[in-house]
PDB file of N, CA and C in Angstrom:
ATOM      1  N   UNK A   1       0.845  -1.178   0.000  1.00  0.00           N
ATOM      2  CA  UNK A   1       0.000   0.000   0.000  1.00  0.00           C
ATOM      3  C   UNK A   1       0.891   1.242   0.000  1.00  0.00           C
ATOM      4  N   UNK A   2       0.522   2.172  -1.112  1.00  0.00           N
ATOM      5  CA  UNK A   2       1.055   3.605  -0.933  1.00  0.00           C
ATOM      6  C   UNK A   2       0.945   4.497   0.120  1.00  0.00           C
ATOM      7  N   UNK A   3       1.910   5.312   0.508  1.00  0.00           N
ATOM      8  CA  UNK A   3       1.883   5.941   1.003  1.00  0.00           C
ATOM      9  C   UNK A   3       0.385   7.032   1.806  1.00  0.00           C
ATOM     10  N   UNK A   4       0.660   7.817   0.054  1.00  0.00           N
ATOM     11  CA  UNK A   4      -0.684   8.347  -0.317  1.00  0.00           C
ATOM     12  C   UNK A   4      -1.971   7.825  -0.090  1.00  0.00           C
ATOM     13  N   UNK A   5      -2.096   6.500  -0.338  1.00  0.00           N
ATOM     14  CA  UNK A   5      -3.440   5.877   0.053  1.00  0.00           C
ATOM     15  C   UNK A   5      -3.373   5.315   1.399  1.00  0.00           C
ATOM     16  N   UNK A   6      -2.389   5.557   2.200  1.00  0.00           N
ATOM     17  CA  UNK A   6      -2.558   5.088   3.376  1.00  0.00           C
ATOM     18  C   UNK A   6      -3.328   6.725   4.086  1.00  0.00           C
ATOM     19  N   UNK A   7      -2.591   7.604   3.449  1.00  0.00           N
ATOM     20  CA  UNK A   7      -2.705   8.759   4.136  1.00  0.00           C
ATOM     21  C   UNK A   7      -4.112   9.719   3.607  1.00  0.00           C
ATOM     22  N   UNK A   8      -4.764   8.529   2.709  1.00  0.00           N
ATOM     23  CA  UNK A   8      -6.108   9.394   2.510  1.00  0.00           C
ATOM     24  C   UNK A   8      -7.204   8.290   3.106  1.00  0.00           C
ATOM     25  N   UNK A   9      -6.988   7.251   4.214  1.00  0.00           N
ATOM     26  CA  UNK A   9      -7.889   6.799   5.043  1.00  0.00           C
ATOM     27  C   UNK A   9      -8.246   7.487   6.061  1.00  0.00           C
ATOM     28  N   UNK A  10      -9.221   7.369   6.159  1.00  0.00           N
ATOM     29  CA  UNK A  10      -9.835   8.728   6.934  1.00  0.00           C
ATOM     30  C   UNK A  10      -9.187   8.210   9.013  1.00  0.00           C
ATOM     31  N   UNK A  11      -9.232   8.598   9.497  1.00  0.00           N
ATOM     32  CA  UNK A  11      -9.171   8.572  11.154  1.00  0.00           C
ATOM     33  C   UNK A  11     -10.766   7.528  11.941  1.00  0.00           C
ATOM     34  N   UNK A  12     -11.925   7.981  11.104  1.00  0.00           N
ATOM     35  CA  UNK A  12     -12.927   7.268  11.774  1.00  0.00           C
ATOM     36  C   UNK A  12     -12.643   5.797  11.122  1.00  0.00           C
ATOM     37  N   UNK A  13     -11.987   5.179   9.972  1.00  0.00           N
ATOM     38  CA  UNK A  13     -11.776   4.121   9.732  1.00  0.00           C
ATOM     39  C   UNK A  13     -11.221   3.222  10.345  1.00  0.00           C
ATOM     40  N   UNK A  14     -10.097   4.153  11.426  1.00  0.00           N
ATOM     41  CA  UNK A  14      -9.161   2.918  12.034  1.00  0.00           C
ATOM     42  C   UNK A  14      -9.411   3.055  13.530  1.00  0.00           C
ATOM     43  N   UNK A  15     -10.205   3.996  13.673  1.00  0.00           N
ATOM     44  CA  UNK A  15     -10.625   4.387  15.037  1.00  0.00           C
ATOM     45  C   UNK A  15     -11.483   3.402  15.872  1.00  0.00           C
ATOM     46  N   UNK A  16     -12.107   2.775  15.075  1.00  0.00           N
ATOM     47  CA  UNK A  16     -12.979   1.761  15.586  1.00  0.00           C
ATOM     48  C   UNK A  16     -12.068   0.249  15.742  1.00  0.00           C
ATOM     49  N   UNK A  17     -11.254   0.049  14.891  1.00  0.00           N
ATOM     50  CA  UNK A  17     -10.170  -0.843  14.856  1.00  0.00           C
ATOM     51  C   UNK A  17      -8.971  -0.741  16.262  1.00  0.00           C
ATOM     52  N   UNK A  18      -9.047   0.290  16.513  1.00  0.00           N
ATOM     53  CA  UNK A  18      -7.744   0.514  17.734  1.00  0.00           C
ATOM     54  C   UNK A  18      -8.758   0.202  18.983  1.00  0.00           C
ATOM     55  N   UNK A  19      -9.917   0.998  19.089  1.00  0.00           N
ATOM     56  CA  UNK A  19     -10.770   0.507  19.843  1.00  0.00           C
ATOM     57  C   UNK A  19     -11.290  -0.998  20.425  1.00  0.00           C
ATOM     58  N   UNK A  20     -11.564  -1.522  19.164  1.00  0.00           N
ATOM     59  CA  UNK A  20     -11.660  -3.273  19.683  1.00  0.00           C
ATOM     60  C   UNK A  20     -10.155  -4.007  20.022  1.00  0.00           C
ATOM     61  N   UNK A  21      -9.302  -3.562  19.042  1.00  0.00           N
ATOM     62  CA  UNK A  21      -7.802  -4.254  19.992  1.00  0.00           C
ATOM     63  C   UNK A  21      -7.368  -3.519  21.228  1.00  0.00           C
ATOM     64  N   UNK A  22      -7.603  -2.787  21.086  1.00  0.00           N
ATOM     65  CA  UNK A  22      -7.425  -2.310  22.938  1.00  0.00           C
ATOM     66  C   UNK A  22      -8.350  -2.804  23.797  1.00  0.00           C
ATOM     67  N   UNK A  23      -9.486  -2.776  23.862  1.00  0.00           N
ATOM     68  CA  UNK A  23     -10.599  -3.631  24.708  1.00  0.00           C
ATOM     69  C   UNK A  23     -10.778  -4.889  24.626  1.00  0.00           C
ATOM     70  N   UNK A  24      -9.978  -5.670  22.995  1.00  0.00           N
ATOM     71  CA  UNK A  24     -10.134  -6.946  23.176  1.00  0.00           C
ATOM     72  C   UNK A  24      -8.756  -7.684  24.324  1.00  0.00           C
ATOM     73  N   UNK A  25      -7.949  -6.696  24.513  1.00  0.00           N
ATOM     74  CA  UNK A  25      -6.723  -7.020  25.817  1.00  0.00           C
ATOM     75  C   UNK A  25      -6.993  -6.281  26.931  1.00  0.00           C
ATOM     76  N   UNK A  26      -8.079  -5.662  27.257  1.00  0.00           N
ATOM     77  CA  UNK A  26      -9.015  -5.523  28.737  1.00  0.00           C
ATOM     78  C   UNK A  26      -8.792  -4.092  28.786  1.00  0.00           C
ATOM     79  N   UNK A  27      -8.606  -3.164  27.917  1.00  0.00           N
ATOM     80  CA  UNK A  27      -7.834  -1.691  28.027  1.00  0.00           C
ATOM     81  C   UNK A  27      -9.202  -1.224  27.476  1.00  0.00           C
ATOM     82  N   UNK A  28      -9.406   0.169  28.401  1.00  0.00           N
ATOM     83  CA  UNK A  28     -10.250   0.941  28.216  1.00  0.00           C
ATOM     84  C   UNK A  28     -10.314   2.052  26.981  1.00  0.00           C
ATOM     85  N   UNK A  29     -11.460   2.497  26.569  1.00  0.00           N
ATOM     86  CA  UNK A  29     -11.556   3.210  25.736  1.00  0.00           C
ATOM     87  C   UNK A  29     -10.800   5.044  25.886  1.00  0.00           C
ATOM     88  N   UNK A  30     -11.471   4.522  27.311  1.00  0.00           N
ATOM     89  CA  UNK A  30     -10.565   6.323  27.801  1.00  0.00           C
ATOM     90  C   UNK A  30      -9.103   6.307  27.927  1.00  0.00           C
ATOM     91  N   UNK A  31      -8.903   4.996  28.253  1.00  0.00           N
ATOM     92  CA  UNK A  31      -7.012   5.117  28.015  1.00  0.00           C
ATOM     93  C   UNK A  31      -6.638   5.369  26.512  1.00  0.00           C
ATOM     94  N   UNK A  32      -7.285   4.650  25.513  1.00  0.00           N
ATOM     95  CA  UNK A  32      -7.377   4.962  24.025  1.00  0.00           C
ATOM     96  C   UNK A  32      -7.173   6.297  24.431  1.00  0.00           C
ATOM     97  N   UNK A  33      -7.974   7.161  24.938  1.00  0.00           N
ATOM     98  CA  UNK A  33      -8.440   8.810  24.533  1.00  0.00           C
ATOM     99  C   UNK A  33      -7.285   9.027  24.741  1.00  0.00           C
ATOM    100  N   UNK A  34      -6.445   9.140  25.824  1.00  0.00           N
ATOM    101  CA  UNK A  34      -5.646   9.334  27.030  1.00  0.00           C
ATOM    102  C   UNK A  34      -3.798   9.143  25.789  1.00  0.00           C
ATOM    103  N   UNK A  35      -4.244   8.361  25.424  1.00  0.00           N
ATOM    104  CA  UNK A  35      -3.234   7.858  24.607  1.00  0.00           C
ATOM    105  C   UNK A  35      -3.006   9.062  23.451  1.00  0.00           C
ATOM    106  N   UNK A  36      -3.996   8.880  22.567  1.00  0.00           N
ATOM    107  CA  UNK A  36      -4.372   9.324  21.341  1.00  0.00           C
ATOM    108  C   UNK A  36      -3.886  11.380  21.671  1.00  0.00           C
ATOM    109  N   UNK A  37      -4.658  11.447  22.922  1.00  0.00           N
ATOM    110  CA  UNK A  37      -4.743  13.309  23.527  1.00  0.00           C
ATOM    111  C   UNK A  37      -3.038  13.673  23.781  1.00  0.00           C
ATOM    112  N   UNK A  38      -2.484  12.681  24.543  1.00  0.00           N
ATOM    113  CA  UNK A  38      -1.127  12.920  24.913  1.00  0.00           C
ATOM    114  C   UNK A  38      -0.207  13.227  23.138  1.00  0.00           C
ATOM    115  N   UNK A  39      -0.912  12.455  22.576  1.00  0.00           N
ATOM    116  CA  UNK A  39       0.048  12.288  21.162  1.00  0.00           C
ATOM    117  C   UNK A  39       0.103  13.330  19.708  1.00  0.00           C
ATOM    118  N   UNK A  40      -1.665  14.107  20.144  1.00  0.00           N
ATOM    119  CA  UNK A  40      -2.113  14.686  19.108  1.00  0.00           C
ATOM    120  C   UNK A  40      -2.120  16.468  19.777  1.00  0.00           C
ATOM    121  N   UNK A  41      -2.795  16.166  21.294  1.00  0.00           N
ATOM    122  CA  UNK A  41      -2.980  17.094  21.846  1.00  0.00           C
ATOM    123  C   UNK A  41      -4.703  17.361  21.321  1.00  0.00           C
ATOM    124  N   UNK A  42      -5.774  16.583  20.806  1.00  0.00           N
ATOM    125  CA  UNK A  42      -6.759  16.568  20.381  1.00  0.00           C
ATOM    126  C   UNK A  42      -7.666  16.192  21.600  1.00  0.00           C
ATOM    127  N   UNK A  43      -8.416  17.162  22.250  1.00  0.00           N
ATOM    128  CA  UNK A  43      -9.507  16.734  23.545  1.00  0.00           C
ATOM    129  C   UNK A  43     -10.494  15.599  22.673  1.00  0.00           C
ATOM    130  N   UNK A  44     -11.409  15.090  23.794  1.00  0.00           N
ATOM    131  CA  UNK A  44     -11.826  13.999  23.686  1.00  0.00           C
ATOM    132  C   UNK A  44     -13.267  14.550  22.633  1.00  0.00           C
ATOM    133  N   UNK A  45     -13.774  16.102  22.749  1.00  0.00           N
ATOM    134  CA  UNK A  45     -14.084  16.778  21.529  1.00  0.00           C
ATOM    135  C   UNK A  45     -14.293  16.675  19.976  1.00  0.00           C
ATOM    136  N   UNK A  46     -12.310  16.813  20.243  1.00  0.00           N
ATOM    137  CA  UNK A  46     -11.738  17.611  18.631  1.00  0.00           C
ATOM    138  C   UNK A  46     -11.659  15.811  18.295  1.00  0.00           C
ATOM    139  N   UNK A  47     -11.391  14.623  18.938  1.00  0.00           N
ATOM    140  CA  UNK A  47     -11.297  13.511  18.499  1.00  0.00           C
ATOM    141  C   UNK A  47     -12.577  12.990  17.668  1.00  0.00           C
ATOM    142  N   UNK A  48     -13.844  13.376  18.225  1.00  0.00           N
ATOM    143  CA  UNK A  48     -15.173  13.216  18.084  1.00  0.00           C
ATOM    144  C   UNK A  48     -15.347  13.990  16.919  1.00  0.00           C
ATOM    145  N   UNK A  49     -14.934  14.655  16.613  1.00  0.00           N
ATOM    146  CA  UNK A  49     -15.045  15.884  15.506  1.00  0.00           C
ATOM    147  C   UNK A  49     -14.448  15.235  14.253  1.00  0.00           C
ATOM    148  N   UNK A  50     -13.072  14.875  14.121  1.00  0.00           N
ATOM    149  CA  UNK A  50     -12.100  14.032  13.327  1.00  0.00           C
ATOM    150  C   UNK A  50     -12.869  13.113  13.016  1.00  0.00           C
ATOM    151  N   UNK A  51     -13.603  12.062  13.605  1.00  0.00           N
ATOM    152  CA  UNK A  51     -14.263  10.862  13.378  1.00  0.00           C
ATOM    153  C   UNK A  51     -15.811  11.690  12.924  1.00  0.00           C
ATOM    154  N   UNK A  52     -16.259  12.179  13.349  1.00  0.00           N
ATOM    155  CA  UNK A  52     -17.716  12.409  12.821  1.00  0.00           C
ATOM    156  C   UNK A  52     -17.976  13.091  11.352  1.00  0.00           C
ATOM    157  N   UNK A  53     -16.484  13.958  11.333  1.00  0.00           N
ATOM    158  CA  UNK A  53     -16.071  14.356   9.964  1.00  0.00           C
ATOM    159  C   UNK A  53     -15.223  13.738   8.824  1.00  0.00           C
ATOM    160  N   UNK A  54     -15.189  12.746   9.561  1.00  0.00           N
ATOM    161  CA  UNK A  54     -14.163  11.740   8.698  1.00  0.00           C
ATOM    162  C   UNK A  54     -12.783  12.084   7.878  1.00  0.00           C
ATOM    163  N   UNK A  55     -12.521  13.039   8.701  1.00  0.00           N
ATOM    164  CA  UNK A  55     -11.366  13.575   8.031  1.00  0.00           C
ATOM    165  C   UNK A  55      -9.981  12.743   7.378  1.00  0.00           C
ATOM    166  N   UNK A  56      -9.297  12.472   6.528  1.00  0.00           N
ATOM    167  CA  UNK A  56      -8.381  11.842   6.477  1.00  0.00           C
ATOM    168  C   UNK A  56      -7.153  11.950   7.480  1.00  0.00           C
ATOM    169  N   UNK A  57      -6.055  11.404   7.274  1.00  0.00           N
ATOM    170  CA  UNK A  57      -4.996  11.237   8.203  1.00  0.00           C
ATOM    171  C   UNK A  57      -4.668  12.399   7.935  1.00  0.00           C
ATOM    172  N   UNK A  58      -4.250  12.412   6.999  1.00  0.00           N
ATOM    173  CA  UNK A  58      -3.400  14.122   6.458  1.00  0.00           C
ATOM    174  C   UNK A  58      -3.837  14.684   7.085  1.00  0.00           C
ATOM    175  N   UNK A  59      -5.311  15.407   7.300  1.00  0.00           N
ATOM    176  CA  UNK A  59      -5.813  16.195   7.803  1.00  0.00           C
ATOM    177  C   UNK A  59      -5.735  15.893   9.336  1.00  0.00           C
ATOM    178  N   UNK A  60      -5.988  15.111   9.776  1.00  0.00           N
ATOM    179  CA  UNK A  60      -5.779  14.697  10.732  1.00  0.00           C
ATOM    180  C   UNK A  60      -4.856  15.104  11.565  1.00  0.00           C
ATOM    181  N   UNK A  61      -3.856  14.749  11.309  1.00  0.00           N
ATOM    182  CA  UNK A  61      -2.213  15.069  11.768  1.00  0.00           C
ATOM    183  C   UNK A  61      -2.129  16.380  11.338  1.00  0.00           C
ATOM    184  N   UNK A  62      -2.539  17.325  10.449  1.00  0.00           N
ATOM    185  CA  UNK A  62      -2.228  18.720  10.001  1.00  0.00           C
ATOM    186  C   UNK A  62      -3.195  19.534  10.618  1.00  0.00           C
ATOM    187  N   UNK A  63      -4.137  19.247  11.419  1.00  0.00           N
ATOM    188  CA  UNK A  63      -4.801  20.204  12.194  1.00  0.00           C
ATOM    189  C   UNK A  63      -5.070  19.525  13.987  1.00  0.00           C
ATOM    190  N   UNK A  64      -3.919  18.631  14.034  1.00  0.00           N
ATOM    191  CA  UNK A  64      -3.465  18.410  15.435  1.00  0.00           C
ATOM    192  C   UNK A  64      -3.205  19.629  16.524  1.00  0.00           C
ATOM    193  N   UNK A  65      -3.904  20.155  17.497  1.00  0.00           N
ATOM    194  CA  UNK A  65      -4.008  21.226  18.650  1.00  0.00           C
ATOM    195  C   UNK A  65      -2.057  20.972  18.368  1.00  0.00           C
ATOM    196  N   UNK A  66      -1.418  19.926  19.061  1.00  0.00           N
ATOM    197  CA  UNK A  66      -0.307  20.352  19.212  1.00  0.00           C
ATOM    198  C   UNK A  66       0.117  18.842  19.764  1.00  0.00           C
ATOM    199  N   UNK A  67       1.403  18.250  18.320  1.00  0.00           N
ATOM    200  CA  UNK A  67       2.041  16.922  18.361  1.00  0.00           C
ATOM    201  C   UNK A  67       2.773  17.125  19.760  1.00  0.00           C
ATOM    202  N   UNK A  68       2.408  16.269  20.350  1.00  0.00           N
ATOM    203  CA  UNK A  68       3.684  15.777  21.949  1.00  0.00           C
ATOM    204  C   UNK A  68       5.286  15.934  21.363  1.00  0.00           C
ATOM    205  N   UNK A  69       6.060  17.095  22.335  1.00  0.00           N
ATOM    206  CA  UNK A  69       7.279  16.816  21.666  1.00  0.00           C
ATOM    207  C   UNK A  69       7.826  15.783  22.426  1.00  0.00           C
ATOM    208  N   UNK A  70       7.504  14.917  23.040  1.00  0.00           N
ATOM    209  CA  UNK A  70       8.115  13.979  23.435  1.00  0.00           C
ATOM    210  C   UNK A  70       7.399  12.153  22.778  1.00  0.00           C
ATOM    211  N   UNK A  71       7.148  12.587  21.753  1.00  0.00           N
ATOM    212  CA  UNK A  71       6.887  11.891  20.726  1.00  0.00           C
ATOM    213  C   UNK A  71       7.890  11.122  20.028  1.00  0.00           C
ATOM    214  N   UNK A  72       8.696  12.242  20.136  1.00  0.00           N
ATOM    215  CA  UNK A  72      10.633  11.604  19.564  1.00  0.00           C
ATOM    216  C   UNK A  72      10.870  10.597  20.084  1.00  0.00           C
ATOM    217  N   UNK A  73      10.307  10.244  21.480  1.00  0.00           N
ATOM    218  CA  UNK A  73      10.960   9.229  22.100  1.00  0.00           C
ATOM    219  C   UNK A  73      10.046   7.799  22.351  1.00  0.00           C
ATOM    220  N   UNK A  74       9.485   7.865  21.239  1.00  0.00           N
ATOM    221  CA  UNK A  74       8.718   6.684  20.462  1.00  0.00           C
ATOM    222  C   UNK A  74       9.749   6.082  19.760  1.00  0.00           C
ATOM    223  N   UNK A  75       9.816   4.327  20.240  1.00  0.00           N
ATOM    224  CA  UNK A  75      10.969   4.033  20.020  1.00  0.00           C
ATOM    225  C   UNK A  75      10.830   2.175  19.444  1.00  0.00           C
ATOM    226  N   UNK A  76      10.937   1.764  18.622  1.00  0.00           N
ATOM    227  CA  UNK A  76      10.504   0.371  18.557  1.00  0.00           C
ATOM    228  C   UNK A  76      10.382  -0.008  16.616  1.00  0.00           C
ATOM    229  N   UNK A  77       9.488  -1.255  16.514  1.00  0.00           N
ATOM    230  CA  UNK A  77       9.154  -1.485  15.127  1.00  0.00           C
ATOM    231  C   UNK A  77       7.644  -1.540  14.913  1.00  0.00           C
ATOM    232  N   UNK A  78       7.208  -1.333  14.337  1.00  0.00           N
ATOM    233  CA  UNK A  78       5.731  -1.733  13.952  1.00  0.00           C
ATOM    234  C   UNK A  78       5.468  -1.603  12.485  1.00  0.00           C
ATOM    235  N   UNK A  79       4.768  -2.333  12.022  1.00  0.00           N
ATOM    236  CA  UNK A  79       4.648  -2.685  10.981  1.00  0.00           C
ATOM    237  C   UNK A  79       6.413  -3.775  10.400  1.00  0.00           C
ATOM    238  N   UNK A  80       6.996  -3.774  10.773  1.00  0.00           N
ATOM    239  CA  UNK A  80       8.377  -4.477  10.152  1.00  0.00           C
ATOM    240  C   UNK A  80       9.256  -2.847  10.134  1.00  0.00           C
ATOM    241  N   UNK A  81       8.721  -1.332  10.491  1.00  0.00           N
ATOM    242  CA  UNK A  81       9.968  -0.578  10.567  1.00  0.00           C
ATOM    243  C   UNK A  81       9.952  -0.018  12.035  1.00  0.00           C
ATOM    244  N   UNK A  82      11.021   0.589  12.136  1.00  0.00           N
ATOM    245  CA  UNK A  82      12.050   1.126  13.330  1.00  0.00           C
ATOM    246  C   UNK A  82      11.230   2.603  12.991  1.00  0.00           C
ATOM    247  N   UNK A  83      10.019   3.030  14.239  1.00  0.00           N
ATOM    248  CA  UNK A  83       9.484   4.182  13.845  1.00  0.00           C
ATOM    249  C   UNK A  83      10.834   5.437  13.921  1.00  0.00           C
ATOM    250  N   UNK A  84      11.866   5.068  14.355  1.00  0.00           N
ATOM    251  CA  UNK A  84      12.355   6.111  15.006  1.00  0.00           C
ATOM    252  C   UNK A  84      13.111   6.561  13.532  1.00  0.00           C
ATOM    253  N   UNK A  85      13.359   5.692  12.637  1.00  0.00           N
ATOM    254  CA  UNK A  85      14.310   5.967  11.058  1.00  0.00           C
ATOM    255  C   UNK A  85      13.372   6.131  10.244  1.00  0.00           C
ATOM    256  N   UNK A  86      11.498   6.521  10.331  1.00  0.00           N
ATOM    257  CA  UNK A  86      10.729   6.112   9.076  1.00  0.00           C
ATOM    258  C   UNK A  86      11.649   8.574   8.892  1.00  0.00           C
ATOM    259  N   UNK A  87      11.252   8.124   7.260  1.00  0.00           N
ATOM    260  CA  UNK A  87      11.813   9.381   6.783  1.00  0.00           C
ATOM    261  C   UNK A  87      10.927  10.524   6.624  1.00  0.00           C
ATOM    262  N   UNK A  88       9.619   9.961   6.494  1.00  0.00           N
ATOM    263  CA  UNK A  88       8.356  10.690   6.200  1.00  0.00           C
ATOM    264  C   UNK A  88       7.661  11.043   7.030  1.00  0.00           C
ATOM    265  N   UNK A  89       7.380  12.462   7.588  1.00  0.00           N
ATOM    266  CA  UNK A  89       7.463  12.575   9.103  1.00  0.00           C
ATOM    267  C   UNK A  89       5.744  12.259   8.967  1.00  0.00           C
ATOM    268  N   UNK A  90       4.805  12.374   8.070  1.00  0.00           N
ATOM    269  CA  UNK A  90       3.334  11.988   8.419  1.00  0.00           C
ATOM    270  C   UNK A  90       3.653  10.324   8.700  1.00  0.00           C
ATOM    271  N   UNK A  91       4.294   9.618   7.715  1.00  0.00           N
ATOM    272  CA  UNK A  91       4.305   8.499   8.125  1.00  0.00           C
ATOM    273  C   UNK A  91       4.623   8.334   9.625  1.00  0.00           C
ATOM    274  N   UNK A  92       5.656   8.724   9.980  1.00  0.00           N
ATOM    275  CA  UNK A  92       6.019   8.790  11.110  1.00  0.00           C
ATOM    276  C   UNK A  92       5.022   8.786  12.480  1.00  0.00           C
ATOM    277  N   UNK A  93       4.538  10.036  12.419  1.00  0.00           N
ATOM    278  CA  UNK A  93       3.273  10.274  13.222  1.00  0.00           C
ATOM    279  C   UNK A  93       2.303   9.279  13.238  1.00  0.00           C
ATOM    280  N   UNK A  94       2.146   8.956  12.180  1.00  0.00           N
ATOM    281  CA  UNK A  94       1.109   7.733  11.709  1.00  0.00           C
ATOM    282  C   UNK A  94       1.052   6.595  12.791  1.00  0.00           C
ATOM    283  N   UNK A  95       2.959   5.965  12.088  1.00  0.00           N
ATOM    284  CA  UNK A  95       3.199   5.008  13.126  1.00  0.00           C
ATOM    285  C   UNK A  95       3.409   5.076  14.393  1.00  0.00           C
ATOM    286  N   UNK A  96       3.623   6.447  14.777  1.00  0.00           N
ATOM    287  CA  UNK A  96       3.747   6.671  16.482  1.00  0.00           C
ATOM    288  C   UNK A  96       2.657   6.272  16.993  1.00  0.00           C
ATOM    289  N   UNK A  97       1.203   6.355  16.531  1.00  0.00           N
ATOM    290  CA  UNK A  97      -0.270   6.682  16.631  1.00  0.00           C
ATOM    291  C   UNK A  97      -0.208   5.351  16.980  1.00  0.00           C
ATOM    292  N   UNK A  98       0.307   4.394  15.895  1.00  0.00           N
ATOM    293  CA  UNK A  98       0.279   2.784  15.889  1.00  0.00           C
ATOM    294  C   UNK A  98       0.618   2.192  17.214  1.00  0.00           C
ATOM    295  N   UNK A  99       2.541   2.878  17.059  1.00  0.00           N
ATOM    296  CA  UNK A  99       3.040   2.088  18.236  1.00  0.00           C
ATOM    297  C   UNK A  99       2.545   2.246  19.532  1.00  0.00           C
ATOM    298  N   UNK A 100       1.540   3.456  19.883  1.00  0.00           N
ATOM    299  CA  UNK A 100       1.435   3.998  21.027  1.00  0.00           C
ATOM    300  C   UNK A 100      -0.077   2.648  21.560  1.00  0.00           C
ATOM    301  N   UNK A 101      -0.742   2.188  20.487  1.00  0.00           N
ATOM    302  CA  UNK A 101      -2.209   1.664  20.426  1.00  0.00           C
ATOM    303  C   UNK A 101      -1.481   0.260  21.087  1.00  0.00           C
ATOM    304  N   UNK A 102      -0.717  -0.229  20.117  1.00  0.00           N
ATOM    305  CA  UNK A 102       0.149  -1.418  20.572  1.00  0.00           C
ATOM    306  C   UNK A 102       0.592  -1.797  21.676  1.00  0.00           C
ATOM    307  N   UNK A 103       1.099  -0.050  22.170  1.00  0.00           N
ATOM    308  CA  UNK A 103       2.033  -0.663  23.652  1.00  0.00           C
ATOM    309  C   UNK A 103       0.724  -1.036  24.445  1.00  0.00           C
ATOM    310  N   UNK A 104      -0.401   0.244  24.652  1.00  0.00           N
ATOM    311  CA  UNK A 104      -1.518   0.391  25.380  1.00  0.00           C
ATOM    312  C   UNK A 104      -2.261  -1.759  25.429  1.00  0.00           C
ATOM    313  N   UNK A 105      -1.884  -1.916  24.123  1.00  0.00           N
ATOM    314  CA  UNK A 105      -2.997  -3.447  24.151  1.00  0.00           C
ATOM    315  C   UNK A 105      -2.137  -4.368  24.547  1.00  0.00           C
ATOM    316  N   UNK A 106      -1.240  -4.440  24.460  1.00  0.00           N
ATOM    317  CA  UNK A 106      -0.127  -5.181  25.320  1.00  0.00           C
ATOM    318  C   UNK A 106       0.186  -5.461  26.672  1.00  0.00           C
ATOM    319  N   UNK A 107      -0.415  -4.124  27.649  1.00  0.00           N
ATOM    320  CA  UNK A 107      -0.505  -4.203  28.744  1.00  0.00           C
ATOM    321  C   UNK A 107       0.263  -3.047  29.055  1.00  0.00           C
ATOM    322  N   UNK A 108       1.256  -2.173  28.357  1.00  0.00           N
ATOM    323  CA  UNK A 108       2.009  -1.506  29.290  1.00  0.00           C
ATOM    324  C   UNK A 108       1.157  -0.402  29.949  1.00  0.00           C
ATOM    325  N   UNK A 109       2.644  -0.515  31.531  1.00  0.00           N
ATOM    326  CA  UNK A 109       1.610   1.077  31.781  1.00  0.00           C
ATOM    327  C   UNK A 109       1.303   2.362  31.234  1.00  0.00           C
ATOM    328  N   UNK A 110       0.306   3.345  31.489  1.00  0.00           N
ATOM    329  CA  UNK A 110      -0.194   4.325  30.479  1.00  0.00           C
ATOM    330  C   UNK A 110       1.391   5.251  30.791  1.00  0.00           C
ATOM    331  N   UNK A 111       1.844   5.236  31.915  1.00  0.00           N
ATOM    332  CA  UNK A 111       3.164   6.149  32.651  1.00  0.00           C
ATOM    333  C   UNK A 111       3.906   6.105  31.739  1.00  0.00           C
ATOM    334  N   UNK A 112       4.375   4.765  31.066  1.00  0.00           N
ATOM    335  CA  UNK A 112       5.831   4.225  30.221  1.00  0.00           C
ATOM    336  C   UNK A 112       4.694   4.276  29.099  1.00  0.00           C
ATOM    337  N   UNK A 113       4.325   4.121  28.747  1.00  0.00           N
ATOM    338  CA  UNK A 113       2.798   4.499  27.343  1.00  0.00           C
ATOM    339  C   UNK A 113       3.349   6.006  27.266  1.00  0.00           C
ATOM    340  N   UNK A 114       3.164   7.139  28.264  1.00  0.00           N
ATOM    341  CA  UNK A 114       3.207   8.566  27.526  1.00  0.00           C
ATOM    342  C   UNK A 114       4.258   8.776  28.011  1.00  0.00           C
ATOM    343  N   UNK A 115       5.289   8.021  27.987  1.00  0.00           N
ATOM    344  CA  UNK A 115       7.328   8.588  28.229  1.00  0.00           C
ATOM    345  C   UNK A 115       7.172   9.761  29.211  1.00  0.00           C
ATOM    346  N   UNK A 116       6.653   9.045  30.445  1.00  0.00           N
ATOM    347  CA  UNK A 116       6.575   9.924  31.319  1.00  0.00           C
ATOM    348  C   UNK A 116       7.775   9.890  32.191  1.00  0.00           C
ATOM    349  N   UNK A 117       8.412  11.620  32.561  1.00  0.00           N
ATOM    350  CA  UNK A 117       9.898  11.549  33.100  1.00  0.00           C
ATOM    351  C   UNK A 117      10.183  10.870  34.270  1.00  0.00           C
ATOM    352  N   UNK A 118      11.020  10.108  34.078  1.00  0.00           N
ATOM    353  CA  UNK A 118      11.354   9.745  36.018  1.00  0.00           C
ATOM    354  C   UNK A 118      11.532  10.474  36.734  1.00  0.00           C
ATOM    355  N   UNK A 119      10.899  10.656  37.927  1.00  0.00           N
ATOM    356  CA  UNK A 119      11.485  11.389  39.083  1.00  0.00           C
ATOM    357  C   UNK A 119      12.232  10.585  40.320  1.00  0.00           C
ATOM    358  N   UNK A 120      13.344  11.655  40.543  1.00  0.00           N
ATOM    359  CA  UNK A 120      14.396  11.347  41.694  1.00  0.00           C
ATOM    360  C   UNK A 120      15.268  10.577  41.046  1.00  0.00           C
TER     361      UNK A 120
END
C-alpha cells in the first residue's frame, strides 16, 4: 500500500479498529483517549469531531491542537519498521499513533505508554 493511500484513510476508519484491539486485551476506551490526547494534543471533543467528519490522516495530523514533543521518544518497530528511522514525518506520526495503540494493548503502563519523566 502507498503511502498516499494510506494517508487518505480517513481517522474514523481505524478508530474503531484501535478501539476493539485495545478492549479486546481488557484496556479501556478512555485510556485509548488518554493515549491518542497525549500524542495529538486533540480533547476527547476535537477527536469526536475528526471521526464524525471523517477527516483523512493528512488532515488529521495537520490540524493536530499540538504533536507531543516527546513523541521523539517513540521508540521500537511496527509494521516491520524502526518508527524512530521512518523518513516521512506523516508516516512517522502515523506510526507513532500505531506504536502507542500497541504498547496500550499489550498491557504496558499508560506512565511508560506517555514517556513519562522519572522522578528522583
Amino acid at each position: 500500500m502507498s503511502n498516499e493511500r494510506v494517508f487518505r484513510m480517513t481517522f474514523a476508519s481505524i478508530y474503531p479498529l484501535y478501539v476493539t484491539k485495545v478492549e479486546r486485551k481488557g484496556r479501556t476506551v478512555d485510556e485509548l483517549h488518554t493515549v491518542l490526547t497525549w500524542l495529538t494534543g486533540y480533547d476527547e471533543a476535537g477527536l469526536r469531531r475528526a471521526i464524525d467528519s471523517e477527516v483523512d490522516l493528512r488532515t488529521f495530523f495537520a490540524q493536530a491542537p499540538a504533536m507531543n514533543p516527546n513523541a521523539t521518544l517513540i521508540t521500537g518497530v511496527i509494521c516491520g519498521y524502526r518508527v524512530e528511522e521512518i523518513a516521512d514525518p506523516l508516516m512517522q506520526q502515523l506510526r507513532w499513533m500505531d506504536k502507542l495503540v500497541d504498547e496500550l494493548a499489550r498491557g504496558k503502563k499508560l506512565a511508560s505508554i506517555l514517556r513519562a519523566e522519572k522522578v528522583g
